[in-house]
C-alpha atoms as a PDB file:
ATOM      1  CA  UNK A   1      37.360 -11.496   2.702  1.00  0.00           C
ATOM      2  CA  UNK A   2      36.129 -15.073   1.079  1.00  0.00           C
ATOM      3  CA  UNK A   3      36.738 -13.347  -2.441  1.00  0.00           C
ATOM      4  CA  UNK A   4      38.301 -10.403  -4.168  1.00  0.00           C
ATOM      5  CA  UNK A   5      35.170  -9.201  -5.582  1.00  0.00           C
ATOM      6  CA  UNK A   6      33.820  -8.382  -1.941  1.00  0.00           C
ATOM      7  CA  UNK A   7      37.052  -6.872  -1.161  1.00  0.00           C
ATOM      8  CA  UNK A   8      36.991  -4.342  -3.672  1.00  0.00           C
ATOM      9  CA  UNK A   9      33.562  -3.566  -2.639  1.00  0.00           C
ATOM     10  CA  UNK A  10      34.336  -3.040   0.736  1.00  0.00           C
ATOM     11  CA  UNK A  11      37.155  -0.536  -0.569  1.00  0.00           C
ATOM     12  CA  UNK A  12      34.730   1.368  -2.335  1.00  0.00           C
ATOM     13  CA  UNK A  13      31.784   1.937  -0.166  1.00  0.00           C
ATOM     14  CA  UNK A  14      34.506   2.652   2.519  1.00  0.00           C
ATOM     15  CA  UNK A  15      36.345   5.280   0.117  1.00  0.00           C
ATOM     16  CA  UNK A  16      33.215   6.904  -0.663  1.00  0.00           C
ATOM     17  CA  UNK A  17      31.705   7.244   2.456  1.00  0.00           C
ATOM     18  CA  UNK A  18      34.969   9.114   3.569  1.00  0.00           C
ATOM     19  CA  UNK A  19      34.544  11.189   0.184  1.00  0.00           C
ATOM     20  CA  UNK A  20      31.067  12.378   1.340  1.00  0.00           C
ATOM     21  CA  UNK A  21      32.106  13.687   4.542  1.00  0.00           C
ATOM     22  CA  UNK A  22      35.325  15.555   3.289  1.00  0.00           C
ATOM     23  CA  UNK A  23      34.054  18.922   2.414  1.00  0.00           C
ATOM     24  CA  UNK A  24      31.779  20.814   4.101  1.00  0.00           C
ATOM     25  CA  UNK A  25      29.372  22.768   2.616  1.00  0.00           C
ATOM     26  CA  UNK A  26      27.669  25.451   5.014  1.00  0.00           C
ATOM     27  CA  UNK A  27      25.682  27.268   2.308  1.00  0.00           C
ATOM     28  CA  UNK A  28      23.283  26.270  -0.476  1.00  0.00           C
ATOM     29  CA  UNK A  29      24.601  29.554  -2.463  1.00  0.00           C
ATOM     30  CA  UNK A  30      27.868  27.789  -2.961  1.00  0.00           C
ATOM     31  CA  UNK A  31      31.227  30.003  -4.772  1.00  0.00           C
ATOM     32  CA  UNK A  32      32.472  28.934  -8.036  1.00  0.00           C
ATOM     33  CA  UNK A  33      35.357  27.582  -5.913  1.00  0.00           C
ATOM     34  CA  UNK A  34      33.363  25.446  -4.014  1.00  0.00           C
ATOM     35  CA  UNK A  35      30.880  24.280  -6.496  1.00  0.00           C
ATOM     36  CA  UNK A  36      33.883  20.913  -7.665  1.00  0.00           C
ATOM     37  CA  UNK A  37      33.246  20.457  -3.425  1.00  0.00           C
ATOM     38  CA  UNK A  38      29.779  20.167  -3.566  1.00  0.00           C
ATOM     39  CA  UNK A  39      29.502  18.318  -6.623  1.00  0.00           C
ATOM     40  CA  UNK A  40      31.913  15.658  -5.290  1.00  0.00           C
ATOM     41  CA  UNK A  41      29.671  15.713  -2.011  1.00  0.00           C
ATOM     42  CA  UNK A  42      26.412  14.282  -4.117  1.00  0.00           C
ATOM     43  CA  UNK A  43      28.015  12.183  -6.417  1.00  0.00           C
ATOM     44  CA  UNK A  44      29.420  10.022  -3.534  1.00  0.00           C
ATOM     45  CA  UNK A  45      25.730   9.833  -1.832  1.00  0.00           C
ATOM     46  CA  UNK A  46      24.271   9.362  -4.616  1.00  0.00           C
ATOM     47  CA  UNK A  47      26.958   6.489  -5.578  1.00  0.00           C
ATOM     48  CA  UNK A  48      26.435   4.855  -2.357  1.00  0.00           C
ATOM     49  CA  UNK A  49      22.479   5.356  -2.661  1.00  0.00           C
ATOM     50  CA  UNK A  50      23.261   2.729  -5.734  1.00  0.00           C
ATOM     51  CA  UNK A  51      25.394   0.655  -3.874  1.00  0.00           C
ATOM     52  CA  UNK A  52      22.964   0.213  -1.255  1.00  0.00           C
ATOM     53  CA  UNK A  53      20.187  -0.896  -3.925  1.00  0.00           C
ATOM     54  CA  UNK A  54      22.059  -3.033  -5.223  1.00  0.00           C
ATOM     55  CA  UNK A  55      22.852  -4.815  -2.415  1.00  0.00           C
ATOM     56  CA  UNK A  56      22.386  -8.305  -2.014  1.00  0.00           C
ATOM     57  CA  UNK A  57      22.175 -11.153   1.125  1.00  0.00           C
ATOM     58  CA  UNK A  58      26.250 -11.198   1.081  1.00  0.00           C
ATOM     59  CA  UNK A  59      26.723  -7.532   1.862  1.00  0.00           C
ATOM     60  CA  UNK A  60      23.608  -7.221   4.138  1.00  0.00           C
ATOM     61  CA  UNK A  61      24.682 -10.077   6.184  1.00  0.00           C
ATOM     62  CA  UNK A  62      28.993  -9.878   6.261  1.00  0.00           C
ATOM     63  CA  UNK A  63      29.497  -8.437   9.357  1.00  0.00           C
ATOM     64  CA  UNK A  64      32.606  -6.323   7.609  1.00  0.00           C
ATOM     65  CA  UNK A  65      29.943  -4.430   5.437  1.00  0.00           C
ATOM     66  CA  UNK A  66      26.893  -4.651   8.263  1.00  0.00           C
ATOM     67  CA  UNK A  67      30.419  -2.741  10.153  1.00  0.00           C
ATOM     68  CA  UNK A  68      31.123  -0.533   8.019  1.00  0.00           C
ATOM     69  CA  UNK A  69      27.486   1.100   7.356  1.00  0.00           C
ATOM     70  CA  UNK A  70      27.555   1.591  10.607  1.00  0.00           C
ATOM     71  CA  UNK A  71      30.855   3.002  11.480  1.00  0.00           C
ATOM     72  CA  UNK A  72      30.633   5.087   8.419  1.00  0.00           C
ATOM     73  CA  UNK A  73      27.638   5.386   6.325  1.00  0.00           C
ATOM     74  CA  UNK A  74      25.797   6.543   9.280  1.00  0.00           C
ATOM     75  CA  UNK A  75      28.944   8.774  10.099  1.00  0.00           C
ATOM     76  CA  UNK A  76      28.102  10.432   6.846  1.00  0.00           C
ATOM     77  CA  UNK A  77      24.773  10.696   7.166  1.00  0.00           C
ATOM     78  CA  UNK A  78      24.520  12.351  10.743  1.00  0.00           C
ATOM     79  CA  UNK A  79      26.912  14.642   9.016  1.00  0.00           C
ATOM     80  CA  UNK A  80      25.338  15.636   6.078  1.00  0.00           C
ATOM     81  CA  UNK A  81      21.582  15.242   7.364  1.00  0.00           C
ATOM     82  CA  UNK A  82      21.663  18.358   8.486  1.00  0.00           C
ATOM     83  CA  UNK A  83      23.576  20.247   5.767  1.00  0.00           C
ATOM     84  CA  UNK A  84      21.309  23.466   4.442  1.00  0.00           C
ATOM     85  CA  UNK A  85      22.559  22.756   0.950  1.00  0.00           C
ATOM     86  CA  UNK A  86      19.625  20.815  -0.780  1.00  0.00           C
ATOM     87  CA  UNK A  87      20.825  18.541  -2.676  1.00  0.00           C
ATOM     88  CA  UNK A  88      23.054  17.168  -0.079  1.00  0.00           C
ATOM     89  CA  UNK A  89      20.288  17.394   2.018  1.00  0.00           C
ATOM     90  CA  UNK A  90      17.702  15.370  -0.441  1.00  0.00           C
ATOM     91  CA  UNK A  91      20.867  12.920  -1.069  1.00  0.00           C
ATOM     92  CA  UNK A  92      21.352  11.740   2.263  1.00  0.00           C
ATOM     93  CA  UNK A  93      17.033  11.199   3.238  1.00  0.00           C
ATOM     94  CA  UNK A  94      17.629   8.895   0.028  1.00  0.00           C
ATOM     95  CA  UNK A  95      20.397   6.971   1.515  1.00  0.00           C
ATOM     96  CA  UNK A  96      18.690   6.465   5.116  1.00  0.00           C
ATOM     97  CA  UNK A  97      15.701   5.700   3.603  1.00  0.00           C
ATOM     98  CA  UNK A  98      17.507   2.624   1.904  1.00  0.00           C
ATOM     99  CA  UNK A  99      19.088   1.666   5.042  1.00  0.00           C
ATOM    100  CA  UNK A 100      15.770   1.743   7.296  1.00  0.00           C
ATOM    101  CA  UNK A 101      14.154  -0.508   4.486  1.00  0.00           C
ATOM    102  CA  UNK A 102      16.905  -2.953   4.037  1.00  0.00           C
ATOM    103  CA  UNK A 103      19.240  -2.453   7.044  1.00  0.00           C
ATOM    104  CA  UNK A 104      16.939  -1.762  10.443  1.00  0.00           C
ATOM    105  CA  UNK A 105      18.192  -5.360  11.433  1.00  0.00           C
ATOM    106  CA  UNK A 106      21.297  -3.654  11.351  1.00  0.00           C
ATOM    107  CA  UNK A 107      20.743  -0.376  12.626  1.00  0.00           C
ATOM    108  CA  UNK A 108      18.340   0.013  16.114  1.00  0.00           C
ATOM    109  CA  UNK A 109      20.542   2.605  17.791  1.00  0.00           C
ATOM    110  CA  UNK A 110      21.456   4.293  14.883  1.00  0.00           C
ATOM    111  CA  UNK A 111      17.711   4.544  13.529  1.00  0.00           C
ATOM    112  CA  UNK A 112      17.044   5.855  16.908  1.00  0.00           C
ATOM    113  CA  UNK A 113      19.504   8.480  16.341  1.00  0.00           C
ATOM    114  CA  UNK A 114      18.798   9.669  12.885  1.00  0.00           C
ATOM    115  CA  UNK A 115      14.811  10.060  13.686  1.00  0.00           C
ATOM    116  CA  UNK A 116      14.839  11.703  17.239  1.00  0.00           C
ATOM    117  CA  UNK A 117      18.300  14.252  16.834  1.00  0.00           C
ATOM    118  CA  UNK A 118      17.681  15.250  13.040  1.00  0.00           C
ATOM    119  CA  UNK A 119      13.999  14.477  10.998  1.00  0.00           C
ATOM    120  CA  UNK A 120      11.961  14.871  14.098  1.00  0.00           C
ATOM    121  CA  UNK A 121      14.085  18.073  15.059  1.00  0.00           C
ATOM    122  CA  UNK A 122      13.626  19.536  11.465  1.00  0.00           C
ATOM    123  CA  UNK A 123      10.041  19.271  12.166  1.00  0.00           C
ATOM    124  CA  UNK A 124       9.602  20.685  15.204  1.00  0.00           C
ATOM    125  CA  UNK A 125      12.101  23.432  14.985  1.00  0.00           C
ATOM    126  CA  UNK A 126      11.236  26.890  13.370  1.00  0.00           C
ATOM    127  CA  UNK A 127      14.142  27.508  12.068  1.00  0.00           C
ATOM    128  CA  UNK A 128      14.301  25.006   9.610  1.00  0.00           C
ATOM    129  CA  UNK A 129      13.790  26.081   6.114  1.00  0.00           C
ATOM    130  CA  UNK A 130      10.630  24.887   3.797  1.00  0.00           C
ATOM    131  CA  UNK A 131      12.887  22.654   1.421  1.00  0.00           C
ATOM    132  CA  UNK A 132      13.885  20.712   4.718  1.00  0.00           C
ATOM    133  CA  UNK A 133      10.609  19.931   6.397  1.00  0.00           C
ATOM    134  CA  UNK A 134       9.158  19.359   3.065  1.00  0.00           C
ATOM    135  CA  UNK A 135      12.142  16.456   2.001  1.00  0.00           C
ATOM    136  CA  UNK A 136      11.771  14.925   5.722  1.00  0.00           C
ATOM    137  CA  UNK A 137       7.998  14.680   5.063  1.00  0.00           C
ATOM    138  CA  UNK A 138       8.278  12.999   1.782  1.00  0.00           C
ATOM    139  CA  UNK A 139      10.672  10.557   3.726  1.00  0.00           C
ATOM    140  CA  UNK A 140       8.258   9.265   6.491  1.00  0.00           C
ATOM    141  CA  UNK A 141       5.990   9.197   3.694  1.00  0.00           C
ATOM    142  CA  UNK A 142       8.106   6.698   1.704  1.00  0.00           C
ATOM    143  CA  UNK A 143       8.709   4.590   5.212  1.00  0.00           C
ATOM    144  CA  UNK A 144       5.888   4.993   6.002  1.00  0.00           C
ATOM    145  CA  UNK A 145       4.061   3.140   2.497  1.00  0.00           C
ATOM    146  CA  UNK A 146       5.916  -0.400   4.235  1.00  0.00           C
ATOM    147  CA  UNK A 147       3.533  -1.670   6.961  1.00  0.00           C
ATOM    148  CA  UNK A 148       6.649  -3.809   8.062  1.00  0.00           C
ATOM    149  CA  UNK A 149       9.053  -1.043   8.503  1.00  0.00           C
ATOM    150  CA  UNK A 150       6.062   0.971  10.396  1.00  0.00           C
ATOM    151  CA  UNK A 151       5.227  -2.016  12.663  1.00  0.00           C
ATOM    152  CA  UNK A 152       8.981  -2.687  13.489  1.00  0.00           C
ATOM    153  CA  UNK A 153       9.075   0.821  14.353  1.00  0.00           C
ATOM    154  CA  UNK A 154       6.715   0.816  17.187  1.00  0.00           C
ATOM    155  CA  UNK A 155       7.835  -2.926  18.197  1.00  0.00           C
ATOM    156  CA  UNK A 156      11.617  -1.694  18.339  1.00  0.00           C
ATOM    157  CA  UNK A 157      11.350   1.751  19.957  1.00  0.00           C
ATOM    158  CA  UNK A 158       7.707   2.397  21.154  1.00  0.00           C
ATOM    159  CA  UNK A 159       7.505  -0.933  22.805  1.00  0.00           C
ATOM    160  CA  UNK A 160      11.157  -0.558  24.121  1.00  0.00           C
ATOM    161  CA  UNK A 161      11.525   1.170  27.625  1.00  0.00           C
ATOM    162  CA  UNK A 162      14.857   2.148  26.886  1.00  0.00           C
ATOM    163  CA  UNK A 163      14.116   3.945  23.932  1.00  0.00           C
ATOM    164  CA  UNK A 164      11.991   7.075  22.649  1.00  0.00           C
ATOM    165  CA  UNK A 165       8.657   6.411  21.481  1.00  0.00           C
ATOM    166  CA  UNK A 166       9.761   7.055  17.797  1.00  0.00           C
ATOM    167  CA  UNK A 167       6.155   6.000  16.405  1.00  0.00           C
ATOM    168  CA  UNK A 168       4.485   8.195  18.130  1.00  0.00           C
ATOM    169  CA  UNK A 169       6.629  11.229  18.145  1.00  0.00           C
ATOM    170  CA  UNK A 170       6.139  10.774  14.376  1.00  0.00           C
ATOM    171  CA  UNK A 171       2.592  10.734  14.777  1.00  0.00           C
ATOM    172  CA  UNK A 172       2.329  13.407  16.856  1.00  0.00           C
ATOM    173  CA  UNK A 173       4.211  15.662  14.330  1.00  0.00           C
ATOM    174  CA  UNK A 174       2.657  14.646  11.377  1.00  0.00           C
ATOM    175  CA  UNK A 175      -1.063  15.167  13.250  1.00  0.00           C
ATOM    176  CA  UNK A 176       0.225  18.429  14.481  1.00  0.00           C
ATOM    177  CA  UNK A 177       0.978  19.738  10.483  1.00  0.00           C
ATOM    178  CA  UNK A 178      -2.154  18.789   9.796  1.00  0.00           C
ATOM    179  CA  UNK A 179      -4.233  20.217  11.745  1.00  0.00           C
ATOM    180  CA  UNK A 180      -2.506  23.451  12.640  1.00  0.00           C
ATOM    181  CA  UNK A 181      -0.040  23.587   9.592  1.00  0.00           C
ATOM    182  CA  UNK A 182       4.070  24.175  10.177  1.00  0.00           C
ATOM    183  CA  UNK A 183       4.119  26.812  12.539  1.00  0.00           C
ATOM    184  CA  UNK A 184       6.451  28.909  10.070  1.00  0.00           C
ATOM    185  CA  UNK A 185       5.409  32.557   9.745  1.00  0.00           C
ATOM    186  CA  UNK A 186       6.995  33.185   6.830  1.00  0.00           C
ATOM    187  CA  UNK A 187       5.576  29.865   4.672  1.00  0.00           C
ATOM    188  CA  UNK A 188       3.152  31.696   1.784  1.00  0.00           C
ATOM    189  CA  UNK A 189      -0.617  29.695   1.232  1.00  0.00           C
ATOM    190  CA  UNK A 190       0.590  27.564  -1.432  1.00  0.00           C
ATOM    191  CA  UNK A 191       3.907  26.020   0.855  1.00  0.00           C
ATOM    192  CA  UNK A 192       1.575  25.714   4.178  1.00  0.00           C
ATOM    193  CA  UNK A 193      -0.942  23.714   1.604  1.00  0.00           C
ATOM    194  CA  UNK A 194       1.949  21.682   0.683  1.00  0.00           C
ATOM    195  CA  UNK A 195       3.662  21.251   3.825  1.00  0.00           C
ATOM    196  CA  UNK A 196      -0.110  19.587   4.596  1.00  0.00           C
ATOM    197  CA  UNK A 197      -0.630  17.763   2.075  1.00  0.00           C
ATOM    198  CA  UNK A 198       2.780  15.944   2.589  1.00  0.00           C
ATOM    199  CA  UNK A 199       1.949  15.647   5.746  1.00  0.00           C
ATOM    200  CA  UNK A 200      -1.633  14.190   5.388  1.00  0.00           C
ATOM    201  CA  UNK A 201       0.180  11.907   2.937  1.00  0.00           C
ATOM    202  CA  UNK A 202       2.027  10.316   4.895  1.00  0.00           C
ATOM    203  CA  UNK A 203      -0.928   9.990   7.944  1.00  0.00           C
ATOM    204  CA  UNK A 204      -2.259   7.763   5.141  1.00  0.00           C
ATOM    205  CA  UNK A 205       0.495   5.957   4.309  1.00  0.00           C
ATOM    206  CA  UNK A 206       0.965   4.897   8.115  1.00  0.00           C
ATOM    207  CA  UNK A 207      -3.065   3.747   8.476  1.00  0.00           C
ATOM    208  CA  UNK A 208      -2.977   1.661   5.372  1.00  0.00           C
ATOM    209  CA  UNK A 209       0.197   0.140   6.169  1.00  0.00           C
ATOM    210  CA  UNK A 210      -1.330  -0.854  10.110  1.00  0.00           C
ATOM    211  CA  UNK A 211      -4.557  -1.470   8.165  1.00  0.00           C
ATOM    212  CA  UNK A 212      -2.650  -4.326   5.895  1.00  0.00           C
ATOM    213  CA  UNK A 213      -0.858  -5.325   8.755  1.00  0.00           C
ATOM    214  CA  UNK A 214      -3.743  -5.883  10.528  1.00  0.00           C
ATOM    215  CA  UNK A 215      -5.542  -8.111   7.354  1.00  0.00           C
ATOM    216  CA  UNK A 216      -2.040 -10.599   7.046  1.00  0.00           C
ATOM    217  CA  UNK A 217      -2.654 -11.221  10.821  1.00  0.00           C
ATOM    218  CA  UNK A 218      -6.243 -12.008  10.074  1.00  0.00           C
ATOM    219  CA  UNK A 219      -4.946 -14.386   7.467  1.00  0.00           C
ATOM    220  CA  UNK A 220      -2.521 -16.065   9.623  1.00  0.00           C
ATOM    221  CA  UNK A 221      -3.721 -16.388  12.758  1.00  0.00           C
ATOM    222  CA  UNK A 222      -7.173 -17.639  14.025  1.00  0.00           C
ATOM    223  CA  UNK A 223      -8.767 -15.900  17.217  1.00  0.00           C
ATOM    224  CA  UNK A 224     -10.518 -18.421  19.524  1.00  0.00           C
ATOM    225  CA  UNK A 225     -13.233 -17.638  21.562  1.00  0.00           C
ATOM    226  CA  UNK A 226     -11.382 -18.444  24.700  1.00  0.00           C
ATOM    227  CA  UNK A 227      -8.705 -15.573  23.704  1.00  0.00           C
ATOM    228  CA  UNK A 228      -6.300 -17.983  22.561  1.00  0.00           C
ATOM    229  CA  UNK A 229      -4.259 -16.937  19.354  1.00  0.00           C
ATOM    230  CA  UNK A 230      -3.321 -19.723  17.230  1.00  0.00           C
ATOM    231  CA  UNK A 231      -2.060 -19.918  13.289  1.00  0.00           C
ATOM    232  CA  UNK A 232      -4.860 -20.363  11.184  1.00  0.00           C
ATOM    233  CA  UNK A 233      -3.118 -24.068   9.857  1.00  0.00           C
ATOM    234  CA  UNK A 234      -3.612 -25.114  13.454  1.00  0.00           C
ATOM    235  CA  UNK A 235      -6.862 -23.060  14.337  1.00  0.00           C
ATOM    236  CA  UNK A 236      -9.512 -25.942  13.182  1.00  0.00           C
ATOM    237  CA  UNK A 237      -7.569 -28.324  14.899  1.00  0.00           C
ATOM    238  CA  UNK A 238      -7.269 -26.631  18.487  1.00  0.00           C
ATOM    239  CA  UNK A 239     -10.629 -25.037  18.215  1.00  0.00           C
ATOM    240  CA  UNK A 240     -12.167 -29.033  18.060  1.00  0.00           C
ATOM    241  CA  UNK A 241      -9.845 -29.860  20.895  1.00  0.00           C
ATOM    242  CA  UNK A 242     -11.118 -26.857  22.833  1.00  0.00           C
ATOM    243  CA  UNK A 243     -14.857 -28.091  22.364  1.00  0.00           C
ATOM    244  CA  UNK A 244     -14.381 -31.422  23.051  1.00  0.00           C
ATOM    245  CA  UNK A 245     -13.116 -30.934  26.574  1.00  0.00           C
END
């Protein structure tokens, strides 16, 4: 390491992501004994959730800490993504989500991963409980509020042969809640209305994001009539060239 500083760092987002994966919790109706367990389990996401907002270019760019997210962080999160205890559960979808918004660069396998073997699963399985489709809802609502993170998406894995059309799995699922609600029997009115809702949410969130999207290329980039695509700086200029042949 160039300095201490980032050495210490290092030491602690490394200690703590071995901290979160320690204990196991199996149930949310945790014993007294295991409640220190538990406790110990959130505090270390929820430390590393701050370390990760924190972050600035140094640790997003050092390959020892790009390395070590993904060695792991994302260890800890494939771990404890699918924990039934909520509040390791909610913990972890607030970790990932600051590693798809600041770390994707990072991350294209492992993003791969986390949607297709755990959030899309929780979704389309029955047996997940309400708490866990709702949380994974809320999450592709928050990605799905930055049109760059939803467009990077569908260039990355849709657009990718060797990958699984993420984007539109997601879309797929989210379409499929809407119109025909969870698919859980035992959901009362109100949770189907708000498994919906979430879920109509986030259908928004993805349009205006590819709506926006669509306006900064607008902005940018002129459209000549002979199908050319050119940046609007240099648009007048070829457009004249074009006419004058």
């Amino acid at each position: 390491f160039a300095r201490v500083e980032e050495r210490d760092v290092y030491e602690v987002l490394y200690r703590l992501c071995k901290l979160s994966m320690k204990f196991d919790v199996v149930d949310s109706w945790v014993k007294p004994d295991e409640a220190m367990n538990l406790q110990s389990k959130v505090l270390s996401l929820e430390l590393l959730l701050a370390i990760l907002g924190k972050a600035g270019p140094t640790f997003k760019t050092s390959p020892k800490f790009v390395a070590c997210v993904k060695q792991h962080l994302c260890m800890s999160l494939l771990k404890n993504g699918v924990s039934s205890a909520p509040k390791v559960f909610h913990a972890s979808i607030q970790v990932f989500v600051q590693l798809i918004l600041n770390f994707k660069m990072h991350l294209k396998q492992e993003i791969g991963v986390f949607f297709t073997t755990i959030f899309l699963k929780i979704l389309e399985s029955p047996n997940s409980t309400f708490q866990q489709k709702l949380m994974v809802l809320q999450l592709l609502h928050k990605i799905c509020q930055d049109s760059q993170t939803v467009l990077d998406i569908y260039i990355n894995y849709d657009c990718d042969l060797e990958h699984t059309d993420i984007f539109a799995k997601v879309l797929n699922q989210l379409t499929k809640i809407v119109q025909s609600g969870s698919g859980m029997q035992h959901l009362s009115a109100e949770e189907e209305i708000q498994m919906r809702t979430k879920g109509t949410e986030a259908l928004s969130a993805m349009v205006v994001s590819l709506l926006e999207f669509t306006k900064r290329v607008q902005r940018n980039f002129v459209f000549l009539e002979n199908g050319v695509v050119t940046p609007a700086s240099m648009g007048a200029v070829v457009e004249g060239a074009e006419k004058g042949k």
